[in-house]
Protein backbone atom coordinates (compact mmCIF):
# COMPACT_ATOMS: atom_id res chain seq x y z
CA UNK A 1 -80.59 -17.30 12.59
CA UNK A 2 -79.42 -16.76 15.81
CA UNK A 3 -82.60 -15.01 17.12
CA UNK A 4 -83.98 -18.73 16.82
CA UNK A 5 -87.42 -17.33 14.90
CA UNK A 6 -90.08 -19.65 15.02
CA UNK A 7 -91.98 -19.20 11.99
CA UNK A 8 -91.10 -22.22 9.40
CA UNK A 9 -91.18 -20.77 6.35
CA UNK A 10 -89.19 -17.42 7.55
CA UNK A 11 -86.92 -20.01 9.20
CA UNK A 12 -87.05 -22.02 5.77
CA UNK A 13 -86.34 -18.26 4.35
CA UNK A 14 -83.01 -17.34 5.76
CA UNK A 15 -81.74 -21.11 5.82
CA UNK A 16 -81.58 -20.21 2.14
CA UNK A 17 -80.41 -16.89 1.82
CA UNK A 18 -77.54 -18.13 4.31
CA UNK A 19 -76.59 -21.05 1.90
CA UNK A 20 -76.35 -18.31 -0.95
CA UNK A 21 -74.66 -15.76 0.79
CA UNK A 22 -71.93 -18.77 1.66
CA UNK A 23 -71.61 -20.14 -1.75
CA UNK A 24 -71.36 -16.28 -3.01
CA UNK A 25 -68.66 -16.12 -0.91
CA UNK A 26 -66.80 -19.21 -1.70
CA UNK A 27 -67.09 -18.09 -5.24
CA UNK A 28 -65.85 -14.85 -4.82
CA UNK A 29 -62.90 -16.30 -3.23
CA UNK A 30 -61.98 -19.06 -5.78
CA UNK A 31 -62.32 -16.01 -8.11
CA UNK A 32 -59.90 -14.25 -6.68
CA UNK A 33 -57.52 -17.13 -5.64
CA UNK A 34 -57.57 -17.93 -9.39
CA UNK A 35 -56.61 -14.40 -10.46
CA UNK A 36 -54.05 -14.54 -7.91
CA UNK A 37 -52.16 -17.67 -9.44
CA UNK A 38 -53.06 -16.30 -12.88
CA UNK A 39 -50.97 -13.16 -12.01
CA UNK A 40 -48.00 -15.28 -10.42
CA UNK A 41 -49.23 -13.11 -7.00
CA UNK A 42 -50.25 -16.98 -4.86
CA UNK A 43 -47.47 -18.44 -2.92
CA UNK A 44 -48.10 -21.60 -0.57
CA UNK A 45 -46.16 -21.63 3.16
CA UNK A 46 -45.30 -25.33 3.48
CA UNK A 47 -45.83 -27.27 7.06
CA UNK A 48 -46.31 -30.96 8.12
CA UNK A 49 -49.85 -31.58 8.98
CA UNK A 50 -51.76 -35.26 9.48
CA UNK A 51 -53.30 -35.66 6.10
CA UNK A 52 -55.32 -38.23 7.85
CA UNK A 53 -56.80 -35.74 10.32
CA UNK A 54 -57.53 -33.37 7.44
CA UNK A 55 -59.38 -35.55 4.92
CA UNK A 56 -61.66 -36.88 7.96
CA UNK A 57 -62.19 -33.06 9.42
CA UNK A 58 -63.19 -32.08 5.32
CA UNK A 59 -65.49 -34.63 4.81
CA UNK A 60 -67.46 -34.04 8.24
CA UNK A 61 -68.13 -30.38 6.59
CA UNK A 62 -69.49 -32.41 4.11
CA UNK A 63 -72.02 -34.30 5.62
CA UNK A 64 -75.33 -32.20 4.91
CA UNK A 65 -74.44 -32.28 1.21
CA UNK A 66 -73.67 -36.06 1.23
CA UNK A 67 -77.41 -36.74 2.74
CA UNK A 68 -78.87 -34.04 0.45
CA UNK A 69 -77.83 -35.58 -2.34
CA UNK A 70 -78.39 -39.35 -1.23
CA UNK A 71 -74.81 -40.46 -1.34
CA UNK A 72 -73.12 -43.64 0.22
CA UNK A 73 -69.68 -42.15 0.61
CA UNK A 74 -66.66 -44.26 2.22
CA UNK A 75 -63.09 -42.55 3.19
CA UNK A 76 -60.23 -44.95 3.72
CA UNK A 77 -56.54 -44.95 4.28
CA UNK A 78 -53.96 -47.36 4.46
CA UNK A 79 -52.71 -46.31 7.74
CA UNK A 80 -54.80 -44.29 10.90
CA UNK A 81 -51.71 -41.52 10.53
CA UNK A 82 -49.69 -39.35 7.76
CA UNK A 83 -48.06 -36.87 8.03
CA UNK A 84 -46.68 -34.95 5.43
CA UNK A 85 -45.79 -31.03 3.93
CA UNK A 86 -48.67 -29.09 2.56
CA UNK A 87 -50.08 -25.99 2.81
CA UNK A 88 -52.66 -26.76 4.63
CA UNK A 89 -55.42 -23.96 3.23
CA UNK A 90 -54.75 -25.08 -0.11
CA UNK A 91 -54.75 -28.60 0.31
CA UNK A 92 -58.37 -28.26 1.62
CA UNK A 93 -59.59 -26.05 -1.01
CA UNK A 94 -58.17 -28.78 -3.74
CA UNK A 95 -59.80 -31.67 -1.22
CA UNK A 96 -63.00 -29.74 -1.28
CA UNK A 97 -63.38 -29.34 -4.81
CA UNK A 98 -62.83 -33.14 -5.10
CA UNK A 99 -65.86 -33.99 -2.51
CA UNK A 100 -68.00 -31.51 -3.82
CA UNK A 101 -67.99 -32.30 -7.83
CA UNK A 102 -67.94 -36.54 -6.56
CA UNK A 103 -70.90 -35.79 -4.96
CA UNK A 104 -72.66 -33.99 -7.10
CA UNK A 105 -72.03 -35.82 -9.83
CA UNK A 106 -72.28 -39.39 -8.73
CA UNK A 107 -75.33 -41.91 -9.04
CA UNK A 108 -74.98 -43.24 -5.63
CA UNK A 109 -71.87 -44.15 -4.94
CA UNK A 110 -68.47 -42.20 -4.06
CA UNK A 111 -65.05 -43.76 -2.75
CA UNK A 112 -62.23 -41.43 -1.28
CA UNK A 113 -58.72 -43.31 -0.56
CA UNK A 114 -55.32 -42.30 0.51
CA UNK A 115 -52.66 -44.71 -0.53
CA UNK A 116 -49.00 -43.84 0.47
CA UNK A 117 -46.04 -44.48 -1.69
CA UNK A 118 -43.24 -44.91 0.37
CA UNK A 119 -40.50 -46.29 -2.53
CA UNK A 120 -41.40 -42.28 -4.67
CA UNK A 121 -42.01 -40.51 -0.79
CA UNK A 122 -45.43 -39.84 -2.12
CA UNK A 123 -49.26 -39.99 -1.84
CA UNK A 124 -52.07 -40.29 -3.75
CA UNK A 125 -55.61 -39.30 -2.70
CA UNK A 126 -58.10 -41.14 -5.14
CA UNK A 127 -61.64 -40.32 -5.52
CA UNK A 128 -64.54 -42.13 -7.43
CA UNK A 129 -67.43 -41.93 -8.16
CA UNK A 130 -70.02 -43.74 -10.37
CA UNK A 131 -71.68 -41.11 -12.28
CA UNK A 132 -71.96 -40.97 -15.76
CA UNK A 133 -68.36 -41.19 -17.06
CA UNK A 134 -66.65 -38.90 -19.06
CA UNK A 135 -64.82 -39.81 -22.36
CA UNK A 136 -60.94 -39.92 -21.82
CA UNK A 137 -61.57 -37.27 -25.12
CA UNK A 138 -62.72 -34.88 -22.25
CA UNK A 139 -60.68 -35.26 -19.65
CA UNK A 140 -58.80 -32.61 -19.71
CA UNK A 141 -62.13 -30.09 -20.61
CA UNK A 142 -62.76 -31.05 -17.14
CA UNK A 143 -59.66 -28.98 -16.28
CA UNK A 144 -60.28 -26.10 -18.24
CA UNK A 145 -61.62 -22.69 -16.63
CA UNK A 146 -65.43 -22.07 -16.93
CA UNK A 147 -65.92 -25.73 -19.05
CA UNK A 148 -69.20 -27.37 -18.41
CA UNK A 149 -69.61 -30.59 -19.30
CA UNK A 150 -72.63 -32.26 -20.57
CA UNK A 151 -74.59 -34.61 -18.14
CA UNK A 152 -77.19 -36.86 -19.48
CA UNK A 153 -80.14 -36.09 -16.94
CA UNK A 154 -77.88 -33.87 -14.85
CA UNK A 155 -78.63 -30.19 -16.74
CA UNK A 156 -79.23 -28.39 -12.71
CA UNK A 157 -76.27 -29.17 -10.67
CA UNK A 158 -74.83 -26.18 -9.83
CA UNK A 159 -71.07 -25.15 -10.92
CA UNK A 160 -68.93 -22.55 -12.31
CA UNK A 161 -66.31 -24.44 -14.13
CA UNK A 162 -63.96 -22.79 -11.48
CA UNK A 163 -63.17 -25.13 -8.77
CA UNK A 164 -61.49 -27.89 -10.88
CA UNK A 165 -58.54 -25.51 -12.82
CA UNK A 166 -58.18 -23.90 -9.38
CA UNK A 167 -57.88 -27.36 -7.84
CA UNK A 168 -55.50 -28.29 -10.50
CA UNK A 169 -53.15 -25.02 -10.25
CA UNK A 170 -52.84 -25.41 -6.12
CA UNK A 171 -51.79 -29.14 -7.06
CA UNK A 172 -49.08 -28.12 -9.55
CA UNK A 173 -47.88 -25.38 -6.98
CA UNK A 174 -47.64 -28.15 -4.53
CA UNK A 175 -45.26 -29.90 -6.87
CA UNK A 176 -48.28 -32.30 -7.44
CA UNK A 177 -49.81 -33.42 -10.26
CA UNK A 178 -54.23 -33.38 -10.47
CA UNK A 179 -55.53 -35.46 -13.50
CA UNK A 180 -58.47 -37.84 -14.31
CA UNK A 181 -57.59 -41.70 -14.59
CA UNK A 182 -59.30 -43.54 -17.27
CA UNK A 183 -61.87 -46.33 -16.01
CA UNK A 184 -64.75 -47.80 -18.16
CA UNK A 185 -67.32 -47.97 -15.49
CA UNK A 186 -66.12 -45.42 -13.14
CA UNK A 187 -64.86 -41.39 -12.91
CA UNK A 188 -61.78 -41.90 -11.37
CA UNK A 189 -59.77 -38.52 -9.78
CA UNK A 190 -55.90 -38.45 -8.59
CA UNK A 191 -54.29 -36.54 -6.67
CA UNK A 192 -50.39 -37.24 -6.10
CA UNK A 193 -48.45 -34.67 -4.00
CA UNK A 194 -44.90 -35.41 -2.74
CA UNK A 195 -44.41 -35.91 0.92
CA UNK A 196 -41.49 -33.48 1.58
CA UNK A 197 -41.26 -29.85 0.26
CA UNK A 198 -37.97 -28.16 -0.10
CA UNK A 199 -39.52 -24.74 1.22
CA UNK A 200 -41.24 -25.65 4.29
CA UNK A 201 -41.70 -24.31 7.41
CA UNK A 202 -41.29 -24.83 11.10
CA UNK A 203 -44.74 -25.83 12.31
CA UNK A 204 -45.46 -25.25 16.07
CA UNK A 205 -49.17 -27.09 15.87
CA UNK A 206 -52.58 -28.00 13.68
């Protein structure tokens, strides 16, 4: 890629192989991530980061796939800044898994929010999307390692039945809770973490 070739279809060629070689990758690491927090061996390393700053920066990466796929997709927030404990790597694999399965799975339309619970020192991020919906019977399939649900006229989109449990176990180890909200017309993801984490750590910078 870098050598800039000039033929199309070689160009066309190792466009390709690169996406593969990435999403290899990425697999290969949620494999191993999972293992990890199967075997007790994961530990997160708390420090206050704008959540704002983070959601925007994620779904920026995920620009190509939103116009591959043909997706309106709107991000909102109650407030321009937010700052609370994570750890940050995690937060953005959870985040990621979120963006990717909305998009994949939605007709047309996805909506990401963050709403902020001051009263419980919490916050929610909220994503929808309006794909076929899945029965609150199989809600928690969703959550389940290597489940696949079935998708009336959506039998090729790509997936491991990985991403979600792993999204779900970084949640839980965030003192968070990951779950599926029922909605007749809509597939309706939550994501509540707490704002303050009694092991954090000093941070000197994003």
């Amino acid at each position: 890629m870098k050598d800039n070739i000039q033929e199309k279809d070689t160009r066309d060629d190792i466009f390709i192989m690169k996406k593969n070689t990435d999403r290899l990758l990425d697999l290969t690491n949620q494999l191993l991530d999972f293992k990890e927090i199967e075997k007790e061996g994961f530990f997160l390393n708390f420090s206050e980061h704008n959540i704002i700053q983070i959601l925007n920066e994620i779904y920026q990466r995920f620009s190509p796939m939103i116009k591959q796929y043909q997706r309106n997709f709107t991000l909102s927030a109650d407030k321009e800044d937010f700052y609370a404990y994570i750890d940050k790597e995690a937060f953005i694999k959870i985040i990621s898994n979120l963006f990717s399965n909305a998009i994949k799975y939605a007709e047309r339309n996805i909506n990401a929010n963050l709403i902020i619970d001051n009263e419980n020192e919490t916050f929610e991020v909220r994503i929808e999307n309006d794909g076929h919906v899945v029965s609150k019977e199989s809600f928690e399939e969703v959550f389940k390692p290597f489940a696949r649900l079935n998708h009336p006229e959506q039998t090729n989109i790509p997936g491991t039945g990985i991403g979600m449990p792993l999204a779900r176990s970084l949640a839980e180890m965030h003192n968070g809770a990951l779950q599926m909200i029922e909605n007749n017309e809509l597939n309706r993801f939550s994501l509540i973490l707490p704002k303050y984490q009694h092991n954090k750590i000093a941070n000197h910078g994003e």
